[in-house]
C-alpha atoms as a PDB file:
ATOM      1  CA  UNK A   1      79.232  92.283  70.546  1.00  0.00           C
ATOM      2  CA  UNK A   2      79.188  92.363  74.242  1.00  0.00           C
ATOM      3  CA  UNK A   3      77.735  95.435  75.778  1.00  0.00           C
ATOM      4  CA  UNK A   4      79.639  96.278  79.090  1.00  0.00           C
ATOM      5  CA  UNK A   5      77.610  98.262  81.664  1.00  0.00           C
ATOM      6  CA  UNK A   6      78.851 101.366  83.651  1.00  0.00           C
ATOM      7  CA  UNK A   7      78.003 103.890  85.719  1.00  0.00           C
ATOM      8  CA  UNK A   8      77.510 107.824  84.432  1.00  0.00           C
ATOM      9  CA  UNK A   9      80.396 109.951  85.195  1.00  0.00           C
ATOM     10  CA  UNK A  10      78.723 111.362  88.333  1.00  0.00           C
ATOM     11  CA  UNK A  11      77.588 108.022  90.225  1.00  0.00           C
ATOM     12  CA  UNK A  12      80.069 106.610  92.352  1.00  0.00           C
ATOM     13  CA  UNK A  13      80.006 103.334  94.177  1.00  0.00           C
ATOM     14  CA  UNK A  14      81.720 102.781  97.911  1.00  0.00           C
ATOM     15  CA  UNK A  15      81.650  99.557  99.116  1.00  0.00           C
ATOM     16  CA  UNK A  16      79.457  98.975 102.896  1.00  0.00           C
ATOM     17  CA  UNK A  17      79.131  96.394 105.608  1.00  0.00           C
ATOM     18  CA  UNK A  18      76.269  94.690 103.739  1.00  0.00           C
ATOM     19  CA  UNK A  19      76.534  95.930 100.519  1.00  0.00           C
ATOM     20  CA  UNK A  20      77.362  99.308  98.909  1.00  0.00           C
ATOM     21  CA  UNK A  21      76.422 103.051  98.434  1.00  0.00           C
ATOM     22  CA  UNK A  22      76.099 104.761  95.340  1.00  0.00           C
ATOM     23  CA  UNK A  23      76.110 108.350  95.246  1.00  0.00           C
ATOM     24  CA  UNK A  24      74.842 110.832  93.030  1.00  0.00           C
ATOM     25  CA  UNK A  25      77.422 113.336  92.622  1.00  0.00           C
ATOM     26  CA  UNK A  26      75.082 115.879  90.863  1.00  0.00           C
ATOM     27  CA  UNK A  27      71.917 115.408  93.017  1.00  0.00           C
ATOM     28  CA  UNK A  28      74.203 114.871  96.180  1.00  0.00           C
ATOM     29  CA  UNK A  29      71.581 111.873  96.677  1.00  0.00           C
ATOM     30  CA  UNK A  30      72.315 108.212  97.852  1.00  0.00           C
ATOM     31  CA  UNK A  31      71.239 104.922  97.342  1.00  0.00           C
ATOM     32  CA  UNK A  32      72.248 101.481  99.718  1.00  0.00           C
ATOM     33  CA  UNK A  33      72.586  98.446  97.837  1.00  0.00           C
ATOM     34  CA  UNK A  34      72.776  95.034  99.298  1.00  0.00           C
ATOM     35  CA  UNK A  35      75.319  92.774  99.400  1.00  0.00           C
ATOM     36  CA  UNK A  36      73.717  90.916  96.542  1.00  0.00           C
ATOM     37  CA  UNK A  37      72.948  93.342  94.189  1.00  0.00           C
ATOM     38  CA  UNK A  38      76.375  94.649  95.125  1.00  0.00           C
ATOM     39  CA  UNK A  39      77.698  91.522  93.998  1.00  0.00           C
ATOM     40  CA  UNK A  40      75.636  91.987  90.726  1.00  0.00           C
ATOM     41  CA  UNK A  41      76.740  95.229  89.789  1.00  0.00           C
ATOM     42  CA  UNK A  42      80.777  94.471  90.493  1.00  0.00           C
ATOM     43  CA  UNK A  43      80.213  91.671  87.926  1.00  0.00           C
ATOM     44  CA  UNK A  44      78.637  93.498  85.473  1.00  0.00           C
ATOM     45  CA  UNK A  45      80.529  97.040  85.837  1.00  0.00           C
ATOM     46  CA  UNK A  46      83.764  94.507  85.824  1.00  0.00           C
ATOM     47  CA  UNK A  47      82.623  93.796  82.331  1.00  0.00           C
ATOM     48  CA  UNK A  48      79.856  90.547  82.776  1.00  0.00           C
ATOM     49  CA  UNK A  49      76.751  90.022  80.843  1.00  0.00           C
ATOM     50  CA  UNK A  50      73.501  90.001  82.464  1.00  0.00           C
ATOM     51  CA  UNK A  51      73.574  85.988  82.206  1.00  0.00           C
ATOM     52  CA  UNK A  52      77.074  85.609  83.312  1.00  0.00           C
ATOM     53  CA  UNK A  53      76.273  87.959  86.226  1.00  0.00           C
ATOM     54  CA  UNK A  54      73.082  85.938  87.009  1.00  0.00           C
ATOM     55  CA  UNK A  55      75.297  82.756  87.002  1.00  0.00           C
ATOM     56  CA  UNK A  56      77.560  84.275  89.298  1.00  0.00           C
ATOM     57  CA  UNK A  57      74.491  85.159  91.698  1.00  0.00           C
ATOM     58  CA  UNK A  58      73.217  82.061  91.285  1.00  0.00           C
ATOM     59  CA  UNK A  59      76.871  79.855  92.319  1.00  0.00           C
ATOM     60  CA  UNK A  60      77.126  82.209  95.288  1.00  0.00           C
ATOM     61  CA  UNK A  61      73.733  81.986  96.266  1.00  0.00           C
ATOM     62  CA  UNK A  62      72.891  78.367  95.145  1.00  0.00           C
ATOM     63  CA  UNK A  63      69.341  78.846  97.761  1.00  0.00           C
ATOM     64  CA  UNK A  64      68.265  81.417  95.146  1.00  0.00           C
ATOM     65  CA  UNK A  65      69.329  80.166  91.566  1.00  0.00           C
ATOM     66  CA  UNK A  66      66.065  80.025  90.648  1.00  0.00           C
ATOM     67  CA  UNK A  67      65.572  83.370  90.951  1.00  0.00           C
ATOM     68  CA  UNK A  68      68.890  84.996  89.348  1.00  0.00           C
ATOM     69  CA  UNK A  69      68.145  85.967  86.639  1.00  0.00           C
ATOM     70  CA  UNK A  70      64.593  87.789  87.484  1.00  0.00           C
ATOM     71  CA  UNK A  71      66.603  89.405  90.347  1.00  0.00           C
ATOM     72  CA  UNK A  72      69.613  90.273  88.019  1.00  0.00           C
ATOM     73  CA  UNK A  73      67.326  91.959  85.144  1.00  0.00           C
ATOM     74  CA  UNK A  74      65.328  93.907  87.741  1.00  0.00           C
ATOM     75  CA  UNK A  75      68.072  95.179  88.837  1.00  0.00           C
ATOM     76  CA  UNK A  76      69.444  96.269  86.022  1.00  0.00           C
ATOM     77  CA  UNK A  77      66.147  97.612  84.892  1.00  0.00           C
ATOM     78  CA  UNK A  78      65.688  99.364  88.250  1.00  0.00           C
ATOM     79  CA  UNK A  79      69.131 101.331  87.877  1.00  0.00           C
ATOM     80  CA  UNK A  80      68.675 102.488  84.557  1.00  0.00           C
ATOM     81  CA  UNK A  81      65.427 103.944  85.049  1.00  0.00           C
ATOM     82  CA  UNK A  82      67.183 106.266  87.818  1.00  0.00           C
ATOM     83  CA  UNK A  83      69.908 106.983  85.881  1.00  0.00           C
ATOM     84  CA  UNK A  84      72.728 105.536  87.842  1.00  0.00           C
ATOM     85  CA  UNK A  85      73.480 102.446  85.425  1.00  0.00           C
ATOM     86  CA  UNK A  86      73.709 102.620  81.737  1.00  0.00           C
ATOM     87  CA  UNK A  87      73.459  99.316  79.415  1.00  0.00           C
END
């Protein structure tokens, strides 16, 4: 069973120049993304597993591959914690 990831009902996402902004509806706080955990999250909120989104990372960024994965599970672990991602 595939787990698909998504945000609470009170985190929003906008798209940025380099990346995105997620906003806290309840707190009224923000956070700035870059462009390449942007492109992490869209794959996963759009219904990708960690791996898959790692994969996806690592074809867009082929300079980084080796680091994908490590990148793609800290971030994941990183948004959690705060409370605007849940597994």
């Amino acid at each position: 069973m595939t787990v698909t990831m998504r945000f609470p009902d009170h985190i929003t996402m906008t798209a940025a120049e380099n990346g995105a902004v997620l906003l806290n509806g309840r707190t009224g706080r923000y956070f700035q993304i870059n462009a390449t955990a942007h492109l992490v999250l869209t794959a996963l909120l759009d219904g990708a597993t960690p791996a898959e989104a790692a994969e996806h990372l690592a074809e867009t960024y082929p300079g980084a591959a080796d680091r994908a994965q490590a990148d793609t599970t800290d971030l994941i672990t990183r948004l959690t914690i705060i409370g605007l991602l849940i597994p």
